[in-house]
N, C-alpha and C. Protein backbone atom coordinates (compact mmCIF):
# COMPACT_ATOMS: atom_id res chain seq x y z
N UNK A 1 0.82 -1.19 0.00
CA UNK A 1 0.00 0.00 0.00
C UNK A 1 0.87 1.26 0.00
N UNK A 2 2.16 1.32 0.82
CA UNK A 2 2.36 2.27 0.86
C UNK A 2 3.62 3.13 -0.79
N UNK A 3 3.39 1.56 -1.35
CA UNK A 3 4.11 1.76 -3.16
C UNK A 3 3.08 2.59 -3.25
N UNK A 4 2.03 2.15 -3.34
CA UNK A 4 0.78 2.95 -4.12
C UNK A 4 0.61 4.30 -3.99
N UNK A 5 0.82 4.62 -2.55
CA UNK A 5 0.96 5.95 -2.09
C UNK A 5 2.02 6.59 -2.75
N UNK A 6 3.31 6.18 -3.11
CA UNK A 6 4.65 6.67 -3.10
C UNK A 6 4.29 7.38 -5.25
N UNK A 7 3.93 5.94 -5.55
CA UNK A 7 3.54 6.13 -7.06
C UNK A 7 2.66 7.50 -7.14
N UNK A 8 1.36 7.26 -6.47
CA UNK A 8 0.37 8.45 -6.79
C UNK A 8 0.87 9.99 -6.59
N UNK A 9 1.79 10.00 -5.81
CA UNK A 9 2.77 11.65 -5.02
C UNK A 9 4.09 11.63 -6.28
N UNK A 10 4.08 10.45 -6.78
CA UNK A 10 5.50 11.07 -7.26
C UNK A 10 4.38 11.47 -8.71
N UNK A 11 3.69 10.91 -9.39
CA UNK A 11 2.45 11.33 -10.82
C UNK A 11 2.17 12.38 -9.93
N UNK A 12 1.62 12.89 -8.96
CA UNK A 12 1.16 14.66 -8.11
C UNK A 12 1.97 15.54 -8.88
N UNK A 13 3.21 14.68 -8.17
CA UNK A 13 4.59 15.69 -7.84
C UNK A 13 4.74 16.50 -9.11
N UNK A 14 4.83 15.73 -10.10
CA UNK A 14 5.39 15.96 -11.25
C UNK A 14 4.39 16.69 -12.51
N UNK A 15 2.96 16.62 -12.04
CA UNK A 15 1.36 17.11 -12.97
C UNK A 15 1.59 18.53 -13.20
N UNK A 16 1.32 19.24 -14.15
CA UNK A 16 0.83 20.76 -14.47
C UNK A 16 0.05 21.46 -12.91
N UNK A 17 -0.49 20.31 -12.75
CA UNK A 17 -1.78 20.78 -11.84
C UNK A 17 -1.92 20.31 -10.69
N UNK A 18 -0.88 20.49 -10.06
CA UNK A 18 -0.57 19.00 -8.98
C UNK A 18 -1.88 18.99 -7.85
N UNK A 19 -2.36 20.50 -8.05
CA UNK A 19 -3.60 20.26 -6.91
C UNK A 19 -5.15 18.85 -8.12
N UNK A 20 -5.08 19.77 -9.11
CA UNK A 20 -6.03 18.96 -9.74
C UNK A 20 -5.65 17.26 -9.93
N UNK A 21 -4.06 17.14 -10.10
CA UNK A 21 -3.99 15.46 -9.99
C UNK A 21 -4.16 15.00 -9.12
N UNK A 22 -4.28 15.61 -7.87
CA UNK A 22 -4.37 14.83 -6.45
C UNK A 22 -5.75 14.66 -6.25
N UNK A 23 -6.46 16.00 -6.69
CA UNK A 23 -7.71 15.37 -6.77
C UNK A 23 -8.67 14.49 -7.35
N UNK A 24 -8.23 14.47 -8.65
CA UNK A 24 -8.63 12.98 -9.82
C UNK A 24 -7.98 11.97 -8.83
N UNK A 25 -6.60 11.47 -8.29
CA UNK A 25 -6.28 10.64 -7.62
C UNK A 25 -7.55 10.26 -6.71
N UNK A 26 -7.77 10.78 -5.79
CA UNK A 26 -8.65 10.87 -4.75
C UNK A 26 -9.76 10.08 -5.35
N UNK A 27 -10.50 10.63 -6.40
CA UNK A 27 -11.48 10.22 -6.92
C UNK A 27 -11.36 9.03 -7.64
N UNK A 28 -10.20 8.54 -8.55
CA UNK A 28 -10.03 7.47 -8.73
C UNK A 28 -10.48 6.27 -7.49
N UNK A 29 -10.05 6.79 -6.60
CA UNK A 29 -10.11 5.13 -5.27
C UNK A 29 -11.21 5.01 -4.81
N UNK A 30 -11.83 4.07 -4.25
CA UNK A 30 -12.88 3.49 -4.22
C UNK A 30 -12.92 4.56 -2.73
N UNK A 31 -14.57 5.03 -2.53
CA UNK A 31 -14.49 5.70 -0.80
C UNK A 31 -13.99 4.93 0.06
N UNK A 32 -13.85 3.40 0.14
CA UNK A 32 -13.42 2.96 1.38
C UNK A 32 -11.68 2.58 1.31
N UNK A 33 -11.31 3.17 0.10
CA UNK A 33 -9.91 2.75 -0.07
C UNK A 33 -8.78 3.44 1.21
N UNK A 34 -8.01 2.70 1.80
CA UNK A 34 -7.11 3.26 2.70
C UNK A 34 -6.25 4.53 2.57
N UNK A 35 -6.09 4.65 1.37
CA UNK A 35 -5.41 5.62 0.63
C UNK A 35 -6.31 6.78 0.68
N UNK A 36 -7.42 7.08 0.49
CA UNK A 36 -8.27 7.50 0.15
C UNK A 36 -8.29 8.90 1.31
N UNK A 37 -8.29 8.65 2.40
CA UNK A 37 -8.51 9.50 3.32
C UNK A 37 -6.46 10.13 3.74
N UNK A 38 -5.67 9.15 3.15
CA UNK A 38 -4.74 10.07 3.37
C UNK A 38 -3.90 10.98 2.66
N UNK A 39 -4.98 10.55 0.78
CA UNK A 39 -4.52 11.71 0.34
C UNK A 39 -5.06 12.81 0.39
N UNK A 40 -6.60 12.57 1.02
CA UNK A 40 -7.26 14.01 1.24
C UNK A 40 -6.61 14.74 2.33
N UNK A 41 -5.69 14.19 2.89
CA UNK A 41 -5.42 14.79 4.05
C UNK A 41 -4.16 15.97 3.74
N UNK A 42 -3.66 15.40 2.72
CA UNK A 42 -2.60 16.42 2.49
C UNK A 42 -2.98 17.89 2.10
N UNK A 43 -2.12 18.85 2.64
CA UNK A 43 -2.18 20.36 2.88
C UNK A 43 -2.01 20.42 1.22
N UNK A 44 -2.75 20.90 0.86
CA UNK A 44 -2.92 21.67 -1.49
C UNK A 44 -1.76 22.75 -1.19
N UNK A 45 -1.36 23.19 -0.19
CA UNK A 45 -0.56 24.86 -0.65
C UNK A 45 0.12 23.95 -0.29
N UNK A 46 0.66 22.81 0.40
CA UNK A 46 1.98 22.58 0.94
C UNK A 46 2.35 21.23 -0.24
N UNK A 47 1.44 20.82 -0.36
CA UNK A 47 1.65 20.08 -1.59
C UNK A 47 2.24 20.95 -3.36
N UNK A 48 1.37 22.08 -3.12
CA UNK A 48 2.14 23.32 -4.73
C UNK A 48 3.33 23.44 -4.44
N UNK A 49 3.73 23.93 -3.09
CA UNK A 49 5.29 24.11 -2.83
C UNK A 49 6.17 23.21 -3.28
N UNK A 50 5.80 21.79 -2.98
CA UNK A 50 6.49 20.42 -2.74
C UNK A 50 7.02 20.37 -4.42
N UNK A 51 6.06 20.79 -4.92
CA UNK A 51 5.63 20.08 -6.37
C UNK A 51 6.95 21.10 -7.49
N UNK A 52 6.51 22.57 -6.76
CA UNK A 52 7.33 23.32 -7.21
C UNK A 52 9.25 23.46 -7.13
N UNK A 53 8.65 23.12 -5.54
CA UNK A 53 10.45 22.46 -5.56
C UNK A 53 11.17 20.99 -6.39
N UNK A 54 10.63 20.57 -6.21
CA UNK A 54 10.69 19.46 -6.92
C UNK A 54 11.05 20.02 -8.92
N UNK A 55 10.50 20.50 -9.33
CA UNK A 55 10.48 20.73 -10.06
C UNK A 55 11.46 21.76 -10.71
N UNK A 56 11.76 22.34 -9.76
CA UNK A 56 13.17 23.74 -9.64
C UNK A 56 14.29 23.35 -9.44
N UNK A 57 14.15 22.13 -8.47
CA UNK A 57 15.86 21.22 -8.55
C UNK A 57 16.33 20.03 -9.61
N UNK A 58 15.02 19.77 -10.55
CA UNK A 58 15.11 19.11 -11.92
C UNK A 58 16.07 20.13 -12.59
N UNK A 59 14.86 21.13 -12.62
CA UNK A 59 15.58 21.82 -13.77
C UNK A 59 17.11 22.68 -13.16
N UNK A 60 17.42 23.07 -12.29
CA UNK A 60 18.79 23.18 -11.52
C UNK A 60 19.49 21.94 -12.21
N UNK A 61 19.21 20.53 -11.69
CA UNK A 61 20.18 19.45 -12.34
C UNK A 61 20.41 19.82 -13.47
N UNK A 62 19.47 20.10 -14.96
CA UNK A 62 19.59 19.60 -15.94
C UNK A 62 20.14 21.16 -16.35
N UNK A 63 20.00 21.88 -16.13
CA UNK A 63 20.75 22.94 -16.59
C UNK A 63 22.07 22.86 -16.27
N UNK A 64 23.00 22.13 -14.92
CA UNK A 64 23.95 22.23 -14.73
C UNK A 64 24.77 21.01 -15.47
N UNK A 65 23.54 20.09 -15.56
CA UNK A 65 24.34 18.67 -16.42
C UNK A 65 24.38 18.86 -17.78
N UNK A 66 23.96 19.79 -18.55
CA UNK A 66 23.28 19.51 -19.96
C UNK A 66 23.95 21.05 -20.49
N UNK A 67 25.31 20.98 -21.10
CA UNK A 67 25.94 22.72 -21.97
C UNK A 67 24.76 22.38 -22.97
N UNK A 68 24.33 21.93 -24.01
CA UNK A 68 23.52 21.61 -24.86
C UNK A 68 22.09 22.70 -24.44
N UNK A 69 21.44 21.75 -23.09
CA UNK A 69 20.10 22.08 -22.44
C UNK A 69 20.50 23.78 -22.57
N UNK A 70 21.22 23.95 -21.33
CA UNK A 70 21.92 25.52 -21.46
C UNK A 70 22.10 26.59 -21.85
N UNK A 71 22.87 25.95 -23.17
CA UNK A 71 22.82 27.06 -24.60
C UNK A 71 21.25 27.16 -25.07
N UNK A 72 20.40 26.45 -25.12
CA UNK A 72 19.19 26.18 -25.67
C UNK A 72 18.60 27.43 -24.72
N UNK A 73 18.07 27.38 -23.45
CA UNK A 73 17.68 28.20 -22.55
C UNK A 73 18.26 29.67 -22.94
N UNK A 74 19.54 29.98 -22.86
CA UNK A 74 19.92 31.10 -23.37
C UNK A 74 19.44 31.42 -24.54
N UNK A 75 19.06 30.97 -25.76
CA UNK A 75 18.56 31.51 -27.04
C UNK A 75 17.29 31.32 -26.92
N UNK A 76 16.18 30.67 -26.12
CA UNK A 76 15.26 30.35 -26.62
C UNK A 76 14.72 30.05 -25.58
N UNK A 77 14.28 30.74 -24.27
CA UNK A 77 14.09 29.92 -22.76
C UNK A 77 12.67 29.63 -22.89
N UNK A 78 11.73 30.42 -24.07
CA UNK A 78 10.12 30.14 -23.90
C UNK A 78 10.28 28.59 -24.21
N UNK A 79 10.96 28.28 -25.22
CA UNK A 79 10.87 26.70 -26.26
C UNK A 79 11.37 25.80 -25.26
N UNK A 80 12.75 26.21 -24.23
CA UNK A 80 13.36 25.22 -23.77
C UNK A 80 12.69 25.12 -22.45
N UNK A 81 11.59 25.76 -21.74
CA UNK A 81 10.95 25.99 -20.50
C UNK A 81 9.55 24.67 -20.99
N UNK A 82 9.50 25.23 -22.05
CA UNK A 82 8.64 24.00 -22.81
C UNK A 82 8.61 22.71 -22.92
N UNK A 83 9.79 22.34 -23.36
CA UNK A 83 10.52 21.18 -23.47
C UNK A 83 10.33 20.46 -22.41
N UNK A 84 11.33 21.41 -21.19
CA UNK A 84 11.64 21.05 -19.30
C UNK A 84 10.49 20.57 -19.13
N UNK A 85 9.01 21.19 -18.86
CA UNK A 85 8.40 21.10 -18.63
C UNK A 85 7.19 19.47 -19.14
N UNK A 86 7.67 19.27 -20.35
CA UNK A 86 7.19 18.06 -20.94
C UNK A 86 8.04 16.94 -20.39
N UNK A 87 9.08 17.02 -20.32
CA UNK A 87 9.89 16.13 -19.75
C UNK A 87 9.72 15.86 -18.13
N UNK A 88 9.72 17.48 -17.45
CA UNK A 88 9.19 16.84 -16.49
C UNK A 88 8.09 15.80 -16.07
N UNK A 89 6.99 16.33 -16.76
CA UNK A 89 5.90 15.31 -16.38
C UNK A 89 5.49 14.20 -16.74
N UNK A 90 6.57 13.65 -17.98
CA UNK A 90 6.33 12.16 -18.31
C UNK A 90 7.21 11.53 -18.31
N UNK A 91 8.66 11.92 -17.22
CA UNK A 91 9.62 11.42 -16.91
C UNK A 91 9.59 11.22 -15.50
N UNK A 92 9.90 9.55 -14.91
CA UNK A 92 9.79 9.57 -13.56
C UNK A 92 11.12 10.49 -12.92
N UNK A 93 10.97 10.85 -11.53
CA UNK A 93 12.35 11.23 -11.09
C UNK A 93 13.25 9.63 -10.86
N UNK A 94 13.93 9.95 -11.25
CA UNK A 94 15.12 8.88 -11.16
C UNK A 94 16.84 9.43 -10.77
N UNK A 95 16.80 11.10 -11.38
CA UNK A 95 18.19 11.16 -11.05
C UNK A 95 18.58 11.86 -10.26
N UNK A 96 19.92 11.49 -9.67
CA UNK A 96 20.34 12.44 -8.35
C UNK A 96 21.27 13.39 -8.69
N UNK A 97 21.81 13.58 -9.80
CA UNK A 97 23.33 14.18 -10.12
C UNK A 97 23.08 15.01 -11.45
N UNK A 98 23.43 16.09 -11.95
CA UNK A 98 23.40 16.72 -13.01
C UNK A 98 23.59 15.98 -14.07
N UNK A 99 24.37 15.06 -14.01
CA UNK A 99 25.10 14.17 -15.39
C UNK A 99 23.71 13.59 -15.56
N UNK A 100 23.68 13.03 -14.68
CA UNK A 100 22.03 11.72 -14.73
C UNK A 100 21.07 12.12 -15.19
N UNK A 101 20.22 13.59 -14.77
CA UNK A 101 19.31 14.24 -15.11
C UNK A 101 19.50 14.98 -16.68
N UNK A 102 20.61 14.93 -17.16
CA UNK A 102 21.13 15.31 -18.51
C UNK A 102 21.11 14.06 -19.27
N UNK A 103 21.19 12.81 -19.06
CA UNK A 103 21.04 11.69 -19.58
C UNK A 103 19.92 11.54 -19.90
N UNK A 104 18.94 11.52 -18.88
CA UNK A 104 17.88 11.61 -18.95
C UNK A 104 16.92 11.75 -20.15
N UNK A 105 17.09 13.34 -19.58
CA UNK A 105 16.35 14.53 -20.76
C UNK A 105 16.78 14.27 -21.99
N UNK A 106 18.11 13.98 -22.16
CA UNK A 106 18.76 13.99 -24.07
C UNK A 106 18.03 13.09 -24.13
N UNK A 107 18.11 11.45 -23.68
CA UNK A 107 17.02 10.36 -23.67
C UNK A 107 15.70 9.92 -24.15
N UNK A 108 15.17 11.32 -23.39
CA UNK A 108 13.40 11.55 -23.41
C UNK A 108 13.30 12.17 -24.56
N UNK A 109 14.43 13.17 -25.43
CA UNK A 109 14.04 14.11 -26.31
C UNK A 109 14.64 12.91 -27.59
N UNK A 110 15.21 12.22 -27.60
CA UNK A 110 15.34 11.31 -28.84
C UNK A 110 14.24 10.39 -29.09
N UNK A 111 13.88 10.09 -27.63
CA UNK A 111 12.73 8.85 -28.00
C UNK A 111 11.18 9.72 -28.45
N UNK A 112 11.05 11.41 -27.98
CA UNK A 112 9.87 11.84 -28.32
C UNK A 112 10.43 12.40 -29.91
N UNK A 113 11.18 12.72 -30.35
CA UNK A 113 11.83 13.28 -31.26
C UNK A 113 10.76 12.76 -32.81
């Protein structure tokens, strides 16, 4: 149970809308589901924060792992904020290190390419 939990926060974490995915979550589970009452329980502003940080130390990694990502941002930050942003949300977190999170992303952008 508590995978299930871990899965549904890290899909939150990572949504456009992290208040609106938590709430489709919610609604997905059956009312008597165990889960059910402890994702309602989570704080929405403390959850945007979460979501936002999360999302600010991606892109911190991948800007520091990626001269490529980088240069891109410098000429073009609407297109490459774009990009970040797609990648964020259909890429699990997996990396801890700039290099990794640059692996990553080049990764995600060949296979959507």
């Amino acid at each position: 149970m508590m995978d299930d939990y871990e899965n549904i926060l890290v899909h939150v974490l990572r949504a456009r809308d992290p208040q609106g995915a938590l709430a489709s979550a919610i609604k997905a589970l059956d009312d008597q589901h165990p889960l059910r009452a402890a994702l309602a329980a989570i704080n929405t502003d403390g959850l945007r924060m979460s979501a936002l940080l999360v999302a600010r130390l991606r892109f911190e990694r991948l800007l520091r792992g990626s001269k490529e990502y980088r240069a891109d941002w410098q000429l073009d930050p609407n297109s490459a904020a774009a990009r970040f942003s797609a990648y964020h949300e259909a890429s699990p977190l997996l990396a801890f290190s700039p290099k990794e999170e640059a692996k990553l992303f080049h990764a995600w952008e060949f296979v959507t390419a």
